[in-house]
Protein backbone atom coordinates (compact mmCIF):
# COMPACT_ATOMS: atom_id res chain seq x y z
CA UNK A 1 2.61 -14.30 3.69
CA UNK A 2 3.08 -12.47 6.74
CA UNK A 3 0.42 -10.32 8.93
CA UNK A 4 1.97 -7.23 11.22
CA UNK A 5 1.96 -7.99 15.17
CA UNK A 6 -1.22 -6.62 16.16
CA UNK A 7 -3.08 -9.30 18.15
CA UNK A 8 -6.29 -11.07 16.67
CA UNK A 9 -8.18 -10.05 19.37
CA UNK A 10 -7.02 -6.30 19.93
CA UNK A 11 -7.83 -4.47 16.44
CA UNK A 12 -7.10 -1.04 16.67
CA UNK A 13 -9.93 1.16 17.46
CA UNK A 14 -9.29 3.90 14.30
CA UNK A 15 -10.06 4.20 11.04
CA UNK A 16 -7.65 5.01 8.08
CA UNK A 17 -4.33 5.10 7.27
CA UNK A 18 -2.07 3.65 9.89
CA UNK A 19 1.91 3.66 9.63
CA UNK A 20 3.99 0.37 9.61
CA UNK A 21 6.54 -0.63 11.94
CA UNK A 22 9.77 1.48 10.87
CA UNK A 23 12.03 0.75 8.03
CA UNK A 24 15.84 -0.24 8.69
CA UNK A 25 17.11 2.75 8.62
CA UNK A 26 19.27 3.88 6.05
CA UNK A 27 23.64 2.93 5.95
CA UNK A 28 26.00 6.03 4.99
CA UNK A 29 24.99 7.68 2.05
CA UNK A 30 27.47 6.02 -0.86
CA UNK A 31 27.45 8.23 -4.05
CA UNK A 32 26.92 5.81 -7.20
CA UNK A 33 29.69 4.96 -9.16
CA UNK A 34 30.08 6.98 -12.42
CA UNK A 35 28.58 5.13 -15.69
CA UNK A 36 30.36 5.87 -18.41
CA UNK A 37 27.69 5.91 -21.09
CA UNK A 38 24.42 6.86 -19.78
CA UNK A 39 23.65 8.71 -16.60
CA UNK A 40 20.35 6.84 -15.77
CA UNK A 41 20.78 5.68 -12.27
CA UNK A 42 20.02 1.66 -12.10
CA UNK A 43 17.80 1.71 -9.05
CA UNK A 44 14.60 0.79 -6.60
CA UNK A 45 12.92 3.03 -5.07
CA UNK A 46 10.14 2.02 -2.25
CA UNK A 47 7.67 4.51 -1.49
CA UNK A 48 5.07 1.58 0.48
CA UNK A 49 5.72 1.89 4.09
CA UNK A 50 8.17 4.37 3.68
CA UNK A 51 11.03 5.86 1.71
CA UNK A 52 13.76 3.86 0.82
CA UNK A 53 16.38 4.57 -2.57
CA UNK A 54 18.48 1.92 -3.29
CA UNK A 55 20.80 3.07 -6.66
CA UNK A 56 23.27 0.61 -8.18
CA UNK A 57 23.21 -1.29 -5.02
CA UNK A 58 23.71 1.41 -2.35
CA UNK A 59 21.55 2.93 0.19
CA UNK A 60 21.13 6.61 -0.38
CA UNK A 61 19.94 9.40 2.19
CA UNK A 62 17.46 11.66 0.77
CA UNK A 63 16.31 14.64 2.64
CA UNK A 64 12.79 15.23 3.42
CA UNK A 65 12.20 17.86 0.89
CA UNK A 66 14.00 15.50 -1.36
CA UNK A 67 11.67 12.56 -0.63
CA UNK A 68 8.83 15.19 -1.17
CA UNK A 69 9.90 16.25 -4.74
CA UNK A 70 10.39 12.02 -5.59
CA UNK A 71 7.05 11.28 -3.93
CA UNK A 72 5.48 14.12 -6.30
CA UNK A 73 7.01 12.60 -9.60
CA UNK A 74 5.90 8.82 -8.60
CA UNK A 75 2.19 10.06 -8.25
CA UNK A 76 2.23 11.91 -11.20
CA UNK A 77 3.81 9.36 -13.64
CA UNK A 78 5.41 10.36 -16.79
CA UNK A 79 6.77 14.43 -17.26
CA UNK A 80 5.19 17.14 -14.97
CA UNK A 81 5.62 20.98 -15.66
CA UNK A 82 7.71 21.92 -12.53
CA UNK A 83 5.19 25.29 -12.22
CA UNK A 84 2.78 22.00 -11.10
CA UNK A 85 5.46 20.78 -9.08
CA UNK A 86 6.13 23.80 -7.48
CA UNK A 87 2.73 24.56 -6.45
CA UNK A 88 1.98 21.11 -5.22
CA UNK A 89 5.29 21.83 -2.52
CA UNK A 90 5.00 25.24 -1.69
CA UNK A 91 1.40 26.26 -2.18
CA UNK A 92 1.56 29.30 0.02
CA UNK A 93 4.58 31.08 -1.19
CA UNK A 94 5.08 33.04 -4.63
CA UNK A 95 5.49 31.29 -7.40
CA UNK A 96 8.95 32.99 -7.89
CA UNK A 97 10.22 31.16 -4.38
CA UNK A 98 9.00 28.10 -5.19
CA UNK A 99 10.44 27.74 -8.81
CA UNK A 100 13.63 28.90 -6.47
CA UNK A 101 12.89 26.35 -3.83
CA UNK A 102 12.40 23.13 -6.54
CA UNK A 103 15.71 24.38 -8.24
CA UNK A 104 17.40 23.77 -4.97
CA UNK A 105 16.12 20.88 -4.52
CA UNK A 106 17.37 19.38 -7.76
CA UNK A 107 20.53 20.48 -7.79
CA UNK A 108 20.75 18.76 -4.43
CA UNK A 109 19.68 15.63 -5.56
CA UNK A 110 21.35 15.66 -8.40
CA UNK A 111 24.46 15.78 -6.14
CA UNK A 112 23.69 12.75 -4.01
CA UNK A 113 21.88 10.79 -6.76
CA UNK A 114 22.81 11.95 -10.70
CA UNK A 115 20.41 11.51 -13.24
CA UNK A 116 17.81 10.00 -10.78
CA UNK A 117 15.29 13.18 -11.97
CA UNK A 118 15.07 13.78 -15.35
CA UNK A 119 14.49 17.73 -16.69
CA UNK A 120 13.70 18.65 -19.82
CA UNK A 121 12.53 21.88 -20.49
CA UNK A 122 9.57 23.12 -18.83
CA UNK A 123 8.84 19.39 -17.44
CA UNK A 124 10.67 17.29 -14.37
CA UNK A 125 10.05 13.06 -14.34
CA UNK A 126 12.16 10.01 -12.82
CA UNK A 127 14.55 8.68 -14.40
CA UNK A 128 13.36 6.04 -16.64
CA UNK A 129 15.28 2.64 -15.31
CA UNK A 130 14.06 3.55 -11.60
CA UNK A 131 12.20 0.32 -10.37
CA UNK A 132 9.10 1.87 -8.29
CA UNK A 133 7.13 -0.30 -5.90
CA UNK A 134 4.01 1.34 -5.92
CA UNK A 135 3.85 1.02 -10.13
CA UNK A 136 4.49 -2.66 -9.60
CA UNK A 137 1.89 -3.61 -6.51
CA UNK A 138 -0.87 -1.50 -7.91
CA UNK A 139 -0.53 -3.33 -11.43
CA UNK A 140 -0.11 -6.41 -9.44
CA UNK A 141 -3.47 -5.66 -7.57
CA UNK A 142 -5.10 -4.43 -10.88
CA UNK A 143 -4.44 -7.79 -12.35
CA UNK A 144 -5.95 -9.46 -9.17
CA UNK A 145 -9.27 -7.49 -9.04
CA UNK A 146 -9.74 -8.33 -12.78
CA UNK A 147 -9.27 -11.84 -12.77
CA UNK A 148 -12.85 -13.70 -12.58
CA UNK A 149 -12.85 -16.65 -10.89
CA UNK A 150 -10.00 -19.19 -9.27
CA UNK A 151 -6.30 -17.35 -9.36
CA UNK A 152 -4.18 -18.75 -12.19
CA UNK A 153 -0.76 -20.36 -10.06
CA UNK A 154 1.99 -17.63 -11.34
CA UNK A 155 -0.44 -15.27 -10.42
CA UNK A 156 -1.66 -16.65 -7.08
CA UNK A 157 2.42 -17.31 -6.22
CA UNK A 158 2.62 -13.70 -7.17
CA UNK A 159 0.50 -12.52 -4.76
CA UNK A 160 1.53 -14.32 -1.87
CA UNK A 161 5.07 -13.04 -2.52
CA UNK A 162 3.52 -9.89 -2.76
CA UNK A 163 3.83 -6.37 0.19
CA UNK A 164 0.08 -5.54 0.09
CA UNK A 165 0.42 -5.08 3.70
CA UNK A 166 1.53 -1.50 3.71
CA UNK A 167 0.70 2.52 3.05
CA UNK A 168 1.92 5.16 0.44
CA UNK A 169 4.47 7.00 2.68
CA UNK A 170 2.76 7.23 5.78
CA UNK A 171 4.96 9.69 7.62
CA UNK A 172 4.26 12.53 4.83
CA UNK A 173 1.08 14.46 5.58
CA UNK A 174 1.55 17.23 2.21
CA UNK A 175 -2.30 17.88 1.62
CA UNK A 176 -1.80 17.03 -2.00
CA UNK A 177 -0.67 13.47 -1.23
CA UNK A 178 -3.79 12.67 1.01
CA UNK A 179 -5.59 11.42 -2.18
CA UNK A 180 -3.34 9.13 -3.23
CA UNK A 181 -2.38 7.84 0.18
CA UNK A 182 -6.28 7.03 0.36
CA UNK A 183 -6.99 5.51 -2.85
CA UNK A 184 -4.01 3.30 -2.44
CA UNK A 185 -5.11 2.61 0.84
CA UNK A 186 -8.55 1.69 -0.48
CA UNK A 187 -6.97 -0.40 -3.50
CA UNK A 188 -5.07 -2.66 -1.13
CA UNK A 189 -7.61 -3.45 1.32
CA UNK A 190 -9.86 -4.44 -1.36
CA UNK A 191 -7.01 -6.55 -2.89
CA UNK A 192 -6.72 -8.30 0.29
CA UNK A 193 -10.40 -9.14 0.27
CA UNK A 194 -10.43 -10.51 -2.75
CA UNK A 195 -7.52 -12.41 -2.50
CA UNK A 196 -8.78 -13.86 0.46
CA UNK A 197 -11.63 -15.14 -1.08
CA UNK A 198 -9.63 -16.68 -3.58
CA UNK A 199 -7.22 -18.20 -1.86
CA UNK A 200 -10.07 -20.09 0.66
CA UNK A 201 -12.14 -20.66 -2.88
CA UNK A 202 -8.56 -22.87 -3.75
CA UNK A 203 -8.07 -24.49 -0.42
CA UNK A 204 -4.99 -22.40 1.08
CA UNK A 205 -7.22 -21.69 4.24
CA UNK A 206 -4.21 -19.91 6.68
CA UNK A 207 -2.90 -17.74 4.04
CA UNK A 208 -7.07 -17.16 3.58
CA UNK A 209 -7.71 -15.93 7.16
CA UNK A 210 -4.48 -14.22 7.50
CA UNK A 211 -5.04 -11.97 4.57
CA UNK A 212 -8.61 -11.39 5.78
CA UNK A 213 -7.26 -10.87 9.54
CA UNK A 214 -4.43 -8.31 7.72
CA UNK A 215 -7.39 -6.00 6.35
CA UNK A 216 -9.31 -6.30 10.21
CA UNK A 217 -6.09 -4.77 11.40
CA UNK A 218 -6.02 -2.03 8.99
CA UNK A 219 -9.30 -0.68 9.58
CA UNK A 220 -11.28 -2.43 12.23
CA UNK A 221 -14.69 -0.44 11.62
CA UNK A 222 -14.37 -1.97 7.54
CA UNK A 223 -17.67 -4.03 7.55
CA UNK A 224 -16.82 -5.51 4.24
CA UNK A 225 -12.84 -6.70 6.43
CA UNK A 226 -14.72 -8.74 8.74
CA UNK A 227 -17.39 -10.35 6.43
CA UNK A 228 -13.92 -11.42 4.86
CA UNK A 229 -12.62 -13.03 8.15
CA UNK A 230 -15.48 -14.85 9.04
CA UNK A 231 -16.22 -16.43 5.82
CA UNK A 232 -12.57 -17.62 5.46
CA UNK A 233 -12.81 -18.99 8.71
CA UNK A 234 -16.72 -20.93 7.65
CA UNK A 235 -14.77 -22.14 4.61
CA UNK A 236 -11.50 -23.67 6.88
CA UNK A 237 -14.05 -25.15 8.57
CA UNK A 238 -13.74 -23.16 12.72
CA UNK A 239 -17.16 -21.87 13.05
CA UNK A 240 -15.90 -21.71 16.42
CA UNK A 241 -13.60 -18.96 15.44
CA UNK A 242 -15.73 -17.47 13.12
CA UNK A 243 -18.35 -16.72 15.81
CA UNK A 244 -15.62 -15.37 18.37
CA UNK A 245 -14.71 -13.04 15.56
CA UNK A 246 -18.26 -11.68 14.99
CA UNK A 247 -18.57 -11.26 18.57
CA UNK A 248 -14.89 -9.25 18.46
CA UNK A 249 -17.13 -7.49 15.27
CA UNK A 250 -20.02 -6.58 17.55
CA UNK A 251 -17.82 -4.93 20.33
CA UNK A 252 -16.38 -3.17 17.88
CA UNK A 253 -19.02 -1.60 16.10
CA UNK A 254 -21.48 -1.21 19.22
CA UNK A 255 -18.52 0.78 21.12
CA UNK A 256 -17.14 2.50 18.38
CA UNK A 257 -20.16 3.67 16.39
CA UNK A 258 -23.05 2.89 18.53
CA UNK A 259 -24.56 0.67 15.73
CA UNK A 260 -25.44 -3.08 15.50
CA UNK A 261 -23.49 -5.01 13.12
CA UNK A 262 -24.74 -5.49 9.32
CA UNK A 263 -27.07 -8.18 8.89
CA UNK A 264 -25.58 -9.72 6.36
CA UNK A 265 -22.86 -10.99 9.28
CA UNK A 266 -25.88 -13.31 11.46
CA UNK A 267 -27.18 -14.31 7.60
CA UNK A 268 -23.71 -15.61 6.87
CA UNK A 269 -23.08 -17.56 10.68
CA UNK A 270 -26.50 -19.12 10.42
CA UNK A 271 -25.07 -21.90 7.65
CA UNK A 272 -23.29 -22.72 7.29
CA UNK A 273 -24.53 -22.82 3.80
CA UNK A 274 -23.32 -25.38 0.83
CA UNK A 275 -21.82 -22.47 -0.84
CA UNK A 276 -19.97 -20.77 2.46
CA UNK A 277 -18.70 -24.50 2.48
CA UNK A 278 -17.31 -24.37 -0.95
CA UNK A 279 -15.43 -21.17 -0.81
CA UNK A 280 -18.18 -19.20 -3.36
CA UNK A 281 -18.77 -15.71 -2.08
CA UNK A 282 -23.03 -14.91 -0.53
């Protein structure tokens, strides 16, 4: 399990969504070879960190307006009327250019990658074979937050092999995405938490603080992020660390928001307590 960079000591003094280190940018655009039965594209598309289309092994360059019309169809799974579509793109022209606009943009991509959107009638959706990650790491997270108690191994190897560790498409700023930029946001922070409970509950103590450290990095003014932290570092045993993190905690929240930390923080670092010691959450 990997953390970004950003140095332990050094969190990043803003709140919200922050963009990842760049993608590898995408090879010359190769057109997918012809399938001679079906025209459903065989495909993943990544929308976490950024926008990436791989179809039937290839790389493919989307435009921006392109990636705009995809990133629409992923948030609102299943078949959307394209007059919804259209709004959500062009909200300030009339709705005859922007029924005009989404036509172009179809017939473009329908160019560069057939099949990959799907129209029927009155409705647009993504072709149904396209591998998305955001479906797959939100019903991975879903499956975290609902399991009570220690993680079962498949599921704990799952999320260690999981990418919680970036955004929704963090370089598009279309006022209709900022909800679902946010609640994603939200979703995976709180996965980390909990997985970083977990994982110190079961013994795997680095992967523990890392997670927790990977949230702190995210959003450094998340009290709940560095309640995380310091507990996985009671349960590994460093109250050493665990105290230089509170104090990183302090100057955080006295410079930032001119308030002193929550005092739930000095009732945790004044154990440590039998159950900080046995990985159960106070």
């Amino acid at each position: 399990m990997f953390v970004d960079g950003t140095s332990a000591r050094s969190f990043p003094p803003a709140v919200g969504i922050r963009p990842p280190a760049s993608r590898r940018p995408f090879s010359t655009p190769v057109a997918p070879a012809p399938d001679a039965g079906s025209r459903e594209p065989a495909g993943e598309l990544t929308v976490l960190g950024g926008f990436r289309l791989v179809l039937d092994g290839e790389p493919v360059d989307v435009s921006v307006t392109g990636q705009r019309l995809v990133a629409a169809l992923v948030c609102h799974s299943g078949s959307v009327a394209r007059r919804r579509i259209a709004h959500l793109l062009w909200p300030d022209t009339t709705s005859a250019r922007a029924h005009g606009n989404l036509r172009t943009v179809i017939y473009r991509l329908e160019r560069t990658c057939p099949g990959l959107v799907e129209t029927s009638g009155s409705s647009l959706r993504l072709a149904g074979g396209l591998r998305v990650d955001l479906e797959s790491s939100t019903a991975l997270a879903n499956r975290i937050l609902t399991n009570a108690g220690p993680l079962p191994a498949a599921l704990r190897t799952d999320a260690l092999e999981a990418d919680f560790y970036h955004d929704l498409l963090p370089e598009l700023d279309d006022e209709w995405l900022f909800e679902y930029q946010d609640r994603y946001h939200q979703l995976r922070l709180t996965t980390l938490e909990t997985l970083s409970s977990r994982l110190a509950g079961t013994g795997l103590h680095g992967a523990a603080v890392n997670t927790a450290l990977a949230v702190v990095h995210a959003d450094s003014l998340r009290d709940s992020a560095h309640q995380t932290l310091i507990r996985a570092c009671l349960v590994q045993g460093n109250r050493q660390e665990a105290l230089s993190y509170f104090a990183d905690y302090q100057r955080i929240f006295r410079d930032e928001l001119g308030v002193e930390p929550a005092t739930t923080m000095g009732q945790l670092l004044r154990g440590p307590s039998r159950d900080v010691e046995a990985g159960v959450e106070v």
